[in-house]
PDB file of N, CA and C in Angstrom:
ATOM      1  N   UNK A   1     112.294 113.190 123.232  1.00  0.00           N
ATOM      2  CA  UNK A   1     112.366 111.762 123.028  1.00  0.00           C
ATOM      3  C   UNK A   1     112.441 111.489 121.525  1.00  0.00           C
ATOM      4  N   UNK A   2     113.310 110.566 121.174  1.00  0.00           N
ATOM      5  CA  UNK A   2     113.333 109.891 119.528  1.00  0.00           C
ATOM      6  C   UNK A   2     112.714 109.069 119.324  1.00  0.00           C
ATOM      7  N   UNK A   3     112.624 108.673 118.159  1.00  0.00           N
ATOM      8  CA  UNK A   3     111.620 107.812 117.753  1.00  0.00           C
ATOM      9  C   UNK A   3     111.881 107.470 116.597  1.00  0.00           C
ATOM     10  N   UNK A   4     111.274 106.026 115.653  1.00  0.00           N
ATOM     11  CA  UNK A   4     112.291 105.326 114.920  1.00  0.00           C
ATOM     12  C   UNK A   4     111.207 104.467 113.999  1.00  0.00           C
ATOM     13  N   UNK A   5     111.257 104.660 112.866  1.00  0.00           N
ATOM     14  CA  UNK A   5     110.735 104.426 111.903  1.00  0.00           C
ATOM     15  C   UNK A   5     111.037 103.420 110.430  1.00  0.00           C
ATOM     16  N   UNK A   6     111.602 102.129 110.855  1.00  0.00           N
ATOM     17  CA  UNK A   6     112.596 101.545 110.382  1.00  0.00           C
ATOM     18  C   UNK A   6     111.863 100.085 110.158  1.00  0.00           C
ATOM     19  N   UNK A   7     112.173  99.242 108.882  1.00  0.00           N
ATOM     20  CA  UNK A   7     111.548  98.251 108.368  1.00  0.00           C
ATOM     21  C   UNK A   7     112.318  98.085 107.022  1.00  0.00           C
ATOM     22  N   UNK A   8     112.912  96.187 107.711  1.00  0.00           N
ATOM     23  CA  UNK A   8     113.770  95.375 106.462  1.00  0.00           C
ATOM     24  C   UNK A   8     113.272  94.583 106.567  1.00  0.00           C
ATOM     25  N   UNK A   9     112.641  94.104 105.084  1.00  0.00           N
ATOM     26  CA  UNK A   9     111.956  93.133 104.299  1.00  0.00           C
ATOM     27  C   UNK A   9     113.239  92.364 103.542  1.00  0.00           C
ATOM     28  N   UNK A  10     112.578  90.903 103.286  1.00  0.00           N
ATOM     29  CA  UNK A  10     113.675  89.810 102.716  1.00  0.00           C
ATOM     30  C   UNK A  10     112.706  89.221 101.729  1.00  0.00           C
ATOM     31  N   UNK A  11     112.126  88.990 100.690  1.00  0.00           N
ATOM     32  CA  UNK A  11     111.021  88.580 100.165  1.00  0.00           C
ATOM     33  C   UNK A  11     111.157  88.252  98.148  1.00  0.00           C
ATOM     34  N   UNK A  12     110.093  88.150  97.865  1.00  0.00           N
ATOM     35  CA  UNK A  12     109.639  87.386  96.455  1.00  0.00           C
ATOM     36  C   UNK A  12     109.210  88.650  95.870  1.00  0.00           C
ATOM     37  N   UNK A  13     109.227  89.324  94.711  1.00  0.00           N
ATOM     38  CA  UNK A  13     108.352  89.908  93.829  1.00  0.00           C
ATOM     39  C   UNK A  13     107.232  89.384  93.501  1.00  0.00           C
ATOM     40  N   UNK A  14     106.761  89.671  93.366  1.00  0.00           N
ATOM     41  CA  UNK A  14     105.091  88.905  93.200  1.00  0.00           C
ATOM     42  C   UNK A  14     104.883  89.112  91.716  1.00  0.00           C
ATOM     43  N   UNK A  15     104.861  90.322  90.939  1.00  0.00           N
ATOM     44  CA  UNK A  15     105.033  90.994  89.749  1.00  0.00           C
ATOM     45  C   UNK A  15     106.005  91.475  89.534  1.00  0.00           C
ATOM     46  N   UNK A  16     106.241  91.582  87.752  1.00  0.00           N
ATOM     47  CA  UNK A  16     107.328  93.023  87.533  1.00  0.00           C
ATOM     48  C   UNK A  16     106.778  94.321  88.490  1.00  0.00           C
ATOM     49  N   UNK A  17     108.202  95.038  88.816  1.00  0.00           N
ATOM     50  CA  UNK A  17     107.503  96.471  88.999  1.00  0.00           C
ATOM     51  C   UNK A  17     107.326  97.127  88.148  1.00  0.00           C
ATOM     52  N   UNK A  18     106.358  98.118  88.698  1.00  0.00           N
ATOM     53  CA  UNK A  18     105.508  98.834  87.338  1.00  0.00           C
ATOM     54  C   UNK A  18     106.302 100.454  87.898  1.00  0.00           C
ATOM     55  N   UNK A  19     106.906 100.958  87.318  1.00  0.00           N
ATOM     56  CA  UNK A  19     107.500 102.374  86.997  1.00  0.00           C
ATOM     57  C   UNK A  19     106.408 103.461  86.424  1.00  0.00           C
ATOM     58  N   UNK A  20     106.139 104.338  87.292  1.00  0.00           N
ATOM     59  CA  UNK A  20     105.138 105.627  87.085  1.00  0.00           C
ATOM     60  C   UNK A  20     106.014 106.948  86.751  1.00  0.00           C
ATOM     61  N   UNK A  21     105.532 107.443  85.594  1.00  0.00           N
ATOM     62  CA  UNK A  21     106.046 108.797  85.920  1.00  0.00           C
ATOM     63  C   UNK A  21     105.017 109.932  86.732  1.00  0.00           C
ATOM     64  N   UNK A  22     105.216 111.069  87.684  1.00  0.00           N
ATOM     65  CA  UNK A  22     104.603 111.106  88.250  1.00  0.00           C
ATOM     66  C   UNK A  22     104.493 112.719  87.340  1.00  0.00           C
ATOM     67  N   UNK A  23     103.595 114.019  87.450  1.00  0.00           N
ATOM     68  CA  UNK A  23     103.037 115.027  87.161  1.00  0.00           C
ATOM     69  C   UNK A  23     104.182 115.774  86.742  1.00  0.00           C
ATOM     70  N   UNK A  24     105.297 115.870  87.810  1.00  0.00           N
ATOM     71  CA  UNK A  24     106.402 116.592  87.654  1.00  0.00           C
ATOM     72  C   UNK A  24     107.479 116.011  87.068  1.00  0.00           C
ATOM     73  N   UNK A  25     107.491 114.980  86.575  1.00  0.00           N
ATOM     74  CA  UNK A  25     108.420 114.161  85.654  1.00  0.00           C
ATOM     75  C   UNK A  25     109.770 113.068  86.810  1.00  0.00           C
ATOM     76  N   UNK A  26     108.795 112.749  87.775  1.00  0.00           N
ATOM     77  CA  UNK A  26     109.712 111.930  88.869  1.00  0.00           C
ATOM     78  C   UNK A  26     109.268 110.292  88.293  1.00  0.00           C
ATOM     79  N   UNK A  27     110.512 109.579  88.405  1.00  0.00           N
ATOM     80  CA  UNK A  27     110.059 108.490  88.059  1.00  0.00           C
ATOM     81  C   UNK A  27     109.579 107.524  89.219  1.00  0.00           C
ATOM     82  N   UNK A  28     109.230 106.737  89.879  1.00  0.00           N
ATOM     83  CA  UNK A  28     108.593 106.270  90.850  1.00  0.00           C
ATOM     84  C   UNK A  28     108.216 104.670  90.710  1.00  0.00           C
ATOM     85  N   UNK A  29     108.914 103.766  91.323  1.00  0.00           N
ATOM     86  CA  UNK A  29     108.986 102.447  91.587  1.00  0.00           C
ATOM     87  C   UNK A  29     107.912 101.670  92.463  1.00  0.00           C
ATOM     88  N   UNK A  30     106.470 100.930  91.904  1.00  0.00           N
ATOM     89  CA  UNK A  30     106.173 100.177  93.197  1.00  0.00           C
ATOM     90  C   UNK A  30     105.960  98.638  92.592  1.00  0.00           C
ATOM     91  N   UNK A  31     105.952  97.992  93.778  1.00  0.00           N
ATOM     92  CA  UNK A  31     106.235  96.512  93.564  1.00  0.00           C
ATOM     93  C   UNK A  31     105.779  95.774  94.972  1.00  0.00           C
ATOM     94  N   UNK A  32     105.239  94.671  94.482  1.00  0.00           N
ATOM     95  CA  UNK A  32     104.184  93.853  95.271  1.00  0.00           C
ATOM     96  C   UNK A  32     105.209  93.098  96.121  1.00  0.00           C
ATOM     97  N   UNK A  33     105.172  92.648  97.069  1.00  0.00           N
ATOM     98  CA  UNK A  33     106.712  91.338  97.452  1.00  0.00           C
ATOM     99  C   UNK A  33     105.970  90.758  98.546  1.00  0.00           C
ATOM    100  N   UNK A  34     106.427  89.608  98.692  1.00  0.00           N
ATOM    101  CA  UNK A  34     106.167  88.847  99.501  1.00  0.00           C
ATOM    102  C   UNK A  34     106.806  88.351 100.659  1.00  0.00           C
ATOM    103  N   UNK A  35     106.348  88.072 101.921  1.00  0.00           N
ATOM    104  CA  UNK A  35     107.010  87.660 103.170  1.00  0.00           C
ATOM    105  C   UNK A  35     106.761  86.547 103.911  1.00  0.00           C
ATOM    106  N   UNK A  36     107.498  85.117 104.135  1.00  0.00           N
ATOM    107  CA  UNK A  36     106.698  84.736 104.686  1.00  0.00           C
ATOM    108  C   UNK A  36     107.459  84.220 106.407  1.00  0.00           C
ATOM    109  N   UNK A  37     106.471  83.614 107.149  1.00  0.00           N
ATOM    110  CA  UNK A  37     106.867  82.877 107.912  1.00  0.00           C
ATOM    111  C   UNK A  37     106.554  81.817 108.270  1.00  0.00           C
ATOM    112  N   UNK A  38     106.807  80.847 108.692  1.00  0.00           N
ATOM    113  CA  UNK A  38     106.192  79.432 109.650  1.00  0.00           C
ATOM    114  C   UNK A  38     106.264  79.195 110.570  1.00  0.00           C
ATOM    115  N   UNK A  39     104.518  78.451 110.789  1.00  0.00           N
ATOM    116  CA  UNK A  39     104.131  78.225 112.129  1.00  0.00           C
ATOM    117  C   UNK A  39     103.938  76.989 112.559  1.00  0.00           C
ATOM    118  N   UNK A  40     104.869  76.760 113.374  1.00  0.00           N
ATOM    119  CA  UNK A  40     104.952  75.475 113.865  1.00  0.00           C
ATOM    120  C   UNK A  40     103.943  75.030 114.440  1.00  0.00           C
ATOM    121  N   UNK A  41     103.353  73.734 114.067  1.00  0.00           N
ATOM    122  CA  UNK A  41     101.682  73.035 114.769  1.00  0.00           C
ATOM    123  C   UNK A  41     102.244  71.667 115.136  1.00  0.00           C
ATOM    124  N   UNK A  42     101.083  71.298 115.944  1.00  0.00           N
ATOM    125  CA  UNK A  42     101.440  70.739 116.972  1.00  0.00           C
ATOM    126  C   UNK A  42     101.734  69.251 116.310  1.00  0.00           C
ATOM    127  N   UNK A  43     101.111  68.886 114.916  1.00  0.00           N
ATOM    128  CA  UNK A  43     101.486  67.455 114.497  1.00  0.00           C
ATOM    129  C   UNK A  43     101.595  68.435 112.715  1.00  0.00           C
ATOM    130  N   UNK A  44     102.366  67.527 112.384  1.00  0.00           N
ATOM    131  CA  UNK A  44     102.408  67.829 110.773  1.00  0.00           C
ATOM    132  C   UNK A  44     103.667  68.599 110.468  1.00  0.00           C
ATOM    133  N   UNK A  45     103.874  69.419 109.746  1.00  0.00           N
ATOM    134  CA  UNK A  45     104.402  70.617 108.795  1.00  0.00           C
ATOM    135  C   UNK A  45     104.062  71.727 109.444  1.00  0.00           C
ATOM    136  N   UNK A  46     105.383  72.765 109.544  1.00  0.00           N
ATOM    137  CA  UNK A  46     104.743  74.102 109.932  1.00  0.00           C
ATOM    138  C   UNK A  46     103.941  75.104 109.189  1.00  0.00           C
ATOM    139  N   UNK A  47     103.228  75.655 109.475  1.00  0.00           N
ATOM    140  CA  UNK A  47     101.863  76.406 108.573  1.00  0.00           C
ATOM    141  C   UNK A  47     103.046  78.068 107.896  1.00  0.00           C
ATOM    142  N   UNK A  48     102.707  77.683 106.509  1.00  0.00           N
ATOM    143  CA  UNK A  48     103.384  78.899 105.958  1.00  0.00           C
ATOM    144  C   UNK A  48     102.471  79.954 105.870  1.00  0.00           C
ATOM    145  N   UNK A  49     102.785  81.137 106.362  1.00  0.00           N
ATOM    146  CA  UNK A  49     101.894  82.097 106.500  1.00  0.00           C
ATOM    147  C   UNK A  49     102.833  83.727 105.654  1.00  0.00           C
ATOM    148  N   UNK A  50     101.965  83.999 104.248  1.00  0.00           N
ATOM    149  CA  UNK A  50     102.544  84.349 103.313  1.00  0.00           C
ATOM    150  C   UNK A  50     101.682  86.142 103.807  1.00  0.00           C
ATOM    151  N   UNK A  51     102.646  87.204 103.738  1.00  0.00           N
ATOM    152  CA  UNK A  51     102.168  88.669 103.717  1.00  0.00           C
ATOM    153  C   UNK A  51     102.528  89.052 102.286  1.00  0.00           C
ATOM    154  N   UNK A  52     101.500  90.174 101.589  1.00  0.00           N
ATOM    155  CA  UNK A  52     101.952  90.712 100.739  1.00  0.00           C
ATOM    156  C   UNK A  52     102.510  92.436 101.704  1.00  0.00           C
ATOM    157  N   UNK A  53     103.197  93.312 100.948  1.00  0.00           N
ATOM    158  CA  UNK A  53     103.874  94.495 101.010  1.00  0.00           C
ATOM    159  C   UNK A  53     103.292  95.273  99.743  1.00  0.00           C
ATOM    160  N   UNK A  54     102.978  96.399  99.592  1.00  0.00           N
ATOM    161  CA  UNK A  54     103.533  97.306  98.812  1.00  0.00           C
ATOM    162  C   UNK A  54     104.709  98.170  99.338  1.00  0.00           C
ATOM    163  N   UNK A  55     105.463  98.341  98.079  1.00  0.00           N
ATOM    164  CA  UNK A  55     106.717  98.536  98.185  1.00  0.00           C
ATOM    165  C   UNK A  55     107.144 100.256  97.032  1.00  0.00           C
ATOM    166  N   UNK A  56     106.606 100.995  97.556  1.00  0.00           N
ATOM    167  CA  UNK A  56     107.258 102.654  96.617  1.00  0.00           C
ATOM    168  C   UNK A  56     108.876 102.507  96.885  1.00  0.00           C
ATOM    169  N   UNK A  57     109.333 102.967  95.452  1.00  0.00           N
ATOM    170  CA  UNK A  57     110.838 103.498  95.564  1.00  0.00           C
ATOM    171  C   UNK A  57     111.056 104.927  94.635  1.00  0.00           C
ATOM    172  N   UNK A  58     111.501 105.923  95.932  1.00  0.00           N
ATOM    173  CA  UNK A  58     110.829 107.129  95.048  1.00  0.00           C
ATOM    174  C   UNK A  58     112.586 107.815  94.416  1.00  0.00           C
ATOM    175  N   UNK A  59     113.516 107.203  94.794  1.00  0.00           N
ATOM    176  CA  UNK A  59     115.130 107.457  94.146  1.00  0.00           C
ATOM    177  C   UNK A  59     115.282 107.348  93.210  1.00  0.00           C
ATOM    178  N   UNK A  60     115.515 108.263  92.088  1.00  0.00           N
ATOM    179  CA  UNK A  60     115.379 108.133  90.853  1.00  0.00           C
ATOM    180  C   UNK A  60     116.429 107.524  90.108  1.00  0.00           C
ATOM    181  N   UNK A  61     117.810 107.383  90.856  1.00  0.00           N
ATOM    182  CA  UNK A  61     118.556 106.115  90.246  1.00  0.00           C
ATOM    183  C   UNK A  61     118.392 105.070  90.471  1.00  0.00           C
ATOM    184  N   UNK A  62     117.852 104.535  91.599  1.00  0.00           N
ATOM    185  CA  UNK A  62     116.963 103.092  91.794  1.00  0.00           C
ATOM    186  C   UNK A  62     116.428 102.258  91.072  1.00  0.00           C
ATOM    187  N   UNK A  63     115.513 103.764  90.963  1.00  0.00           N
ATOM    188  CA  UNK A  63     114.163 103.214  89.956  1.00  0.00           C
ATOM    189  C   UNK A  63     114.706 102.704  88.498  1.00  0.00           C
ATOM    190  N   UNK A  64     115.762 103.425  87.608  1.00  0.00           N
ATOM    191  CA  UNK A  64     116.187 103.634  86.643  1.00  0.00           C
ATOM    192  C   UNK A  64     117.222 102.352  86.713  1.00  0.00           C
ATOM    193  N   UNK A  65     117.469 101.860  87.828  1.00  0.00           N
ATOM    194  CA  UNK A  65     118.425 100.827  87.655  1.00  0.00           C
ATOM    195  C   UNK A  65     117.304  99.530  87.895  1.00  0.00           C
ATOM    196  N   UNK A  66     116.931  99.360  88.664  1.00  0.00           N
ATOM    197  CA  UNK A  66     116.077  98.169  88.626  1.00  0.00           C
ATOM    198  C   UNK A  66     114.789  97.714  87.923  1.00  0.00           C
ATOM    199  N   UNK A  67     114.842  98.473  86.542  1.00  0.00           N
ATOM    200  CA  UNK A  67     113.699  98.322  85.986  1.00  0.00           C
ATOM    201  C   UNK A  67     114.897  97.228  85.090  1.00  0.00           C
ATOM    202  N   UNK A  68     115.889  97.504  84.857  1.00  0.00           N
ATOM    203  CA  UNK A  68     116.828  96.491  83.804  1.00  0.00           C
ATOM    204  C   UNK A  68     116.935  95.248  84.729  1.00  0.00           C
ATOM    205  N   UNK A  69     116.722  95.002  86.222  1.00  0.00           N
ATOM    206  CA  UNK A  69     117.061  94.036  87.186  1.00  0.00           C
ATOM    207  C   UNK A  69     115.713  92.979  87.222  1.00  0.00           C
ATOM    208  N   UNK A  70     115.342  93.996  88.290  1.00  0.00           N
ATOM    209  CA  UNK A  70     114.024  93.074  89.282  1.00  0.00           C
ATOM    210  C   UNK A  70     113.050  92.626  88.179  1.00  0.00           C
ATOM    211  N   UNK A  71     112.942  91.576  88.467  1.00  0.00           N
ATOM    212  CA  UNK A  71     111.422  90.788  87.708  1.00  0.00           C
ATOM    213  C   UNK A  71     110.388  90.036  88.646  1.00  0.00           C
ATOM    214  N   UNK A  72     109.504  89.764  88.250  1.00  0.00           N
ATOM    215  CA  UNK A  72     108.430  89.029  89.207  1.00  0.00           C
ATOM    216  C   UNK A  72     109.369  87.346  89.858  1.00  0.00           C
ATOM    217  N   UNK A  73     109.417  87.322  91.111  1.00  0.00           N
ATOM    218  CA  UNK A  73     110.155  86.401  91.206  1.00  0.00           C
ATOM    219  C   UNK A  73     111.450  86.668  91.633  1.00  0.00           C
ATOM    220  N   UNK A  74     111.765  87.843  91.753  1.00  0.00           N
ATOM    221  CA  UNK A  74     113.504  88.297  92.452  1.00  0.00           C
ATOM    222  C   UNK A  74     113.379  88.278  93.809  1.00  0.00           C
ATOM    223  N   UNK A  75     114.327  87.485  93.904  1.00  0.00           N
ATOM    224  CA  UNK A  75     114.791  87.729  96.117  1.00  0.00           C
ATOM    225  C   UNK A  75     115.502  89.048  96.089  1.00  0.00           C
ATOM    226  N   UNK A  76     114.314  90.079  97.123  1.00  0.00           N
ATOM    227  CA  UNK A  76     115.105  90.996  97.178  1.00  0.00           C
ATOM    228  C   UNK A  76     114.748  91.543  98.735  1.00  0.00           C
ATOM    229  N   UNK A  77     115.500  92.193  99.231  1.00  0.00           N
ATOM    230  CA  UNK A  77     116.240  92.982 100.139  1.00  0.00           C
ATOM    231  C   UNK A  77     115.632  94.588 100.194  1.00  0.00           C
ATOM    232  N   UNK A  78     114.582  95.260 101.189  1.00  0.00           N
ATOM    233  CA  UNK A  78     114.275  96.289 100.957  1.00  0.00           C
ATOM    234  C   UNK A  78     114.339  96.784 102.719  1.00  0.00           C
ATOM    235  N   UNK A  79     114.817  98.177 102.444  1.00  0.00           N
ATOM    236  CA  UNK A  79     114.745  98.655 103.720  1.00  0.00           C
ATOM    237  C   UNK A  79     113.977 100.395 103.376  1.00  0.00           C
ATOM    238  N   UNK A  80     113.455 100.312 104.818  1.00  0.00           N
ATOM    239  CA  UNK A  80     113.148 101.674 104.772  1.00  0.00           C
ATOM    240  C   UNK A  80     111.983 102.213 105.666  1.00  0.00           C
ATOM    241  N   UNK A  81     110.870 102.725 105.082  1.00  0.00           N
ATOM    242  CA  UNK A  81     110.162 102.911 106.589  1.00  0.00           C
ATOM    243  C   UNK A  81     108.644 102.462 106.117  1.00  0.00           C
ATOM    244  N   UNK A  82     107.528 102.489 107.452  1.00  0.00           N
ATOM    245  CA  UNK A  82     106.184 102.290 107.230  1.00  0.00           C
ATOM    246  C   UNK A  82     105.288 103.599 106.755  1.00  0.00           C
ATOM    247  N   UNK A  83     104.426 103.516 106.284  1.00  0.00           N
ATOM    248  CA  UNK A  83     103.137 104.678 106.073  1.00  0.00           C
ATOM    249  C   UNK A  83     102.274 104.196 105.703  1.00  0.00           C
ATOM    250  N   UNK A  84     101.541 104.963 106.623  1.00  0.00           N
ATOM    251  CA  UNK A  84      99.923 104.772 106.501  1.00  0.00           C
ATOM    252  C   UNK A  84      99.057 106.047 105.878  1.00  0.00           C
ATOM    253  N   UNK A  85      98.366 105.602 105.532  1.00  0.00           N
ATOM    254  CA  UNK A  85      97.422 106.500 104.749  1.00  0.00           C
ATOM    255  C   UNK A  85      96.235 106.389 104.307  1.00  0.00           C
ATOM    256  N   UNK A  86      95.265 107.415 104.206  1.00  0.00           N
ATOM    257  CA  UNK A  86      93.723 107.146 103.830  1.00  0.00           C
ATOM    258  C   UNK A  86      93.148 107.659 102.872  1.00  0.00           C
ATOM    259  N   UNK A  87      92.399 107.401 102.280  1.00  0.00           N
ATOM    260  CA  UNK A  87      91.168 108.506 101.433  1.00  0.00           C
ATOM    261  C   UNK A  87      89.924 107.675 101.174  1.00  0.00           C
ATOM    262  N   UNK A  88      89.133 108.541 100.586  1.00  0.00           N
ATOM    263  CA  UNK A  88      87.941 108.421 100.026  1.00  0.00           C
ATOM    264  C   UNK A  88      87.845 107.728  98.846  1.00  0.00           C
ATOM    265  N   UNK A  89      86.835 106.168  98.565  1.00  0.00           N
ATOM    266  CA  UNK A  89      86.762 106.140  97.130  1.00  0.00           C
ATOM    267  C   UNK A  89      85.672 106.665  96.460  1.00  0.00           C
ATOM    268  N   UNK A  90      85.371 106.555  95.474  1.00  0.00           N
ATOM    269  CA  UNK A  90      84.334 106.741  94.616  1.00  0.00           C
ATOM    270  C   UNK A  90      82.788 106.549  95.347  1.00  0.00           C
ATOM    271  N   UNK A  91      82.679 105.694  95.782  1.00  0.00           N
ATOM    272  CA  UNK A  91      81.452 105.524  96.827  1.00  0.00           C
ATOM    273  C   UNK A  91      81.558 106.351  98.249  1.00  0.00           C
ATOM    274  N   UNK A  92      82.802 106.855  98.425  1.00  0.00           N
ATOM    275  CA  UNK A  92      82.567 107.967  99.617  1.00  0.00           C
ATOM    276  C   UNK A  92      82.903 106.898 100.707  1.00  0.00           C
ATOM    277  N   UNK A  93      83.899 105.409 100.278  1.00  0.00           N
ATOM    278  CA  UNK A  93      84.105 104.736 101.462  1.00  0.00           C
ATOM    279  C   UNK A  93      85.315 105.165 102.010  1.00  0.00           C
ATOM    280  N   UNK A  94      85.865 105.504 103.360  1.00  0.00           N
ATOM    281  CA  UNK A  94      87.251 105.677 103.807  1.00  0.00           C
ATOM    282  C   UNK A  94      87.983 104.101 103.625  1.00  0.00           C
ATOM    283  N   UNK A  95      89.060 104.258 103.050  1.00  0.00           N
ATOM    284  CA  UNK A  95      90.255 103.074 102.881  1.00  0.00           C
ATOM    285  C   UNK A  95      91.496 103.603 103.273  1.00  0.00           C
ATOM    286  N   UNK A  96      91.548 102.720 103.737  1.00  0.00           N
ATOM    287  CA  UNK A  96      93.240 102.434 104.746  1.00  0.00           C
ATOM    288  C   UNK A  96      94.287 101.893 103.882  1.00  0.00           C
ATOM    289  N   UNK A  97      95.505 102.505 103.168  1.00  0.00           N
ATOM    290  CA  UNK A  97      96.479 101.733 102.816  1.00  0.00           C
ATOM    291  C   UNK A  97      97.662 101.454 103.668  1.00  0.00           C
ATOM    292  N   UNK A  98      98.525 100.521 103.875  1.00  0.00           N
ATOM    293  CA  UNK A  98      99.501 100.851 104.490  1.00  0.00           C
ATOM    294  C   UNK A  98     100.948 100.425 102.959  1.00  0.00           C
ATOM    295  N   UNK A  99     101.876 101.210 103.249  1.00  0.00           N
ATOM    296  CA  UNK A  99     103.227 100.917 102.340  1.00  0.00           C
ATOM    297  C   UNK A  99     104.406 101.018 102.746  1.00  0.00           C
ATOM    298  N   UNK A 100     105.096 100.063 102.088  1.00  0.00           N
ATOM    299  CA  UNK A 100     106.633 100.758 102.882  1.00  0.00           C
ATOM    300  C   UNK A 100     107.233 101.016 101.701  1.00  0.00           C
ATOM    301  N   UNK A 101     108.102 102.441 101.911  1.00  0.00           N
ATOM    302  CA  UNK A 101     108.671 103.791 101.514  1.00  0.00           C
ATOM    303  C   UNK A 101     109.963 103.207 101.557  1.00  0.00           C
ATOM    304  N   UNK A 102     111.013 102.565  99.984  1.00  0.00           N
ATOM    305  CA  UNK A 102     112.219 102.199 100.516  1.00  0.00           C
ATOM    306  C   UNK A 102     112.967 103.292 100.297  1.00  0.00           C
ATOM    307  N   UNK A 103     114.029 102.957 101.078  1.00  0.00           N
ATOM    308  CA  UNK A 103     115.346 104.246 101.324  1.00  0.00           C
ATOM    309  C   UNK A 103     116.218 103.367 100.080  1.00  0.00           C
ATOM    310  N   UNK A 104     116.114 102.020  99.952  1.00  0.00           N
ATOM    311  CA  UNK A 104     117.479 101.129  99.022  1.00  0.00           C
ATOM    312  C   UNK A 104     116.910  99.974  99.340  1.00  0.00           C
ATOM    313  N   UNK A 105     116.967  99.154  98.501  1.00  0.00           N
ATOM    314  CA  UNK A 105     116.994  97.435  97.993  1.00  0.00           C
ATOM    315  C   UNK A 105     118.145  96.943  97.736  1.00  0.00           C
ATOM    316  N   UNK A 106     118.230  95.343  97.964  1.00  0.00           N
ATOM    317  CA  UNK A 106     119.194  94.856  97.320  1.00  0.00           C
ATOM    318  C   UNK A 106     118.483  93.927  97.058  1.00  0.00           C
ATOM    319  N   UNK A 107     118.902  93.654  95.015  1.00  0.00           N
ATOM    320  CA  UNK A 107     118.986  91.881  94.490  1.00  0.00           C
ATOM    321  C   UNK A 107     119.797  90.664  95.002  1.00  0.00           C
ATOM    322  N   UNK A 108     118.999  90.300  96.058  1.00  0.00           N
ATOM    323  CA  UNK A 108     119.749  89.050  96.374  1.00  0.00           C
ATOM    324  C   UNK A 108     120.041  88.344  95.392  1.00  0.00           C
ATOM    325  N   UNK A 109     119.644  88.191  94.381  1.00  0.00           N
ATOM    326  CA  UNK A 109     119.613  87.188  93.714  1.00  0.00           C
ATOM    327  C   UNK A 109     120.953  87.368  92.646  1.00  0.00           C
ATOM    328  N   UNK A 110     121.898  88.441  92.673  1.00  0.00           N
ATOM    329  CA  UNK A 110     123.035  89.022  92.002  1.00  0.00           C
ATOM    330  C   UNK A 110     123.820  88.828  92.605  1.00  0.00           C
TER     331      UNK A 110
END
C-alpha cells in the first residue's frame, strides 16, 4: 500500500527568513508564515482564524535565491511535506515540534 505525504501552504511571512549554516557547510532556510481561514458565525463577520507554520528549506539554490527575495510580509506559495519531531529540553521536558519540509516555494508576490 502507498502512502502520501504532501502539504501546500498559501500564506504571509511573519519575519525575514533567517538562513543557518549548518556543521557541514549546508545552507538551510526557515521561516515563520502564516495561514488563515474564516469562520462563518451566525450574526456578524466571519471569525479569522490565523495558524502559524514553520517552514525549513533545505535546497541550497532556494535558499541562496530567496534570501535576495522573501521578506517579512511576502505572499508565498510553499509545498512539500509534514514532520514531526521530539526531544528533550533543558529541564528534561519532552516537546513536540511539528514543520513543514519544503520541496519549492513560490513568490506570489513576483
Amino acid at each position: 500500500m502507498k502512502s502520501l505525504n504532501k502539504v501546500q501552504l498559501i500564506g504571509w511571512l511573519g519575519k525575514d527568513p533567517t538562513i543557518i549554516t549548518t556543521k557541514n557547510g549546508s545552507l538551510m532556510a526557515v521561516m515563520r508564515m502564516a495561514t488563515d481561514i474564516f469562520i462563518p458565525q451566525k450574526e456578524g463577520p466571519p471569525q479569522k482564524l490565523t495558524t502559524w507554520h514553520t517552514v525549513k528549506i533545505w535546497r541550497q539554490k532556494q535558499v541562496e535565491r530567496l534570501k535576495d527575495y522573501l521578506i517579512k510580509g511576502s505572499h508565498v506559495l510553499v509545498d512539500g511535506r509534514v514532520e514531526y519531531r521530539t526531544y528533550d529540553d533543558k529541564a528534561g521536558h519532552k516537546r513536540y515540534v511539528t514543520e513543514i519540509i519544503a520541496d519549492y516555494y513560490v513568490d506570489l508576490d513576483r
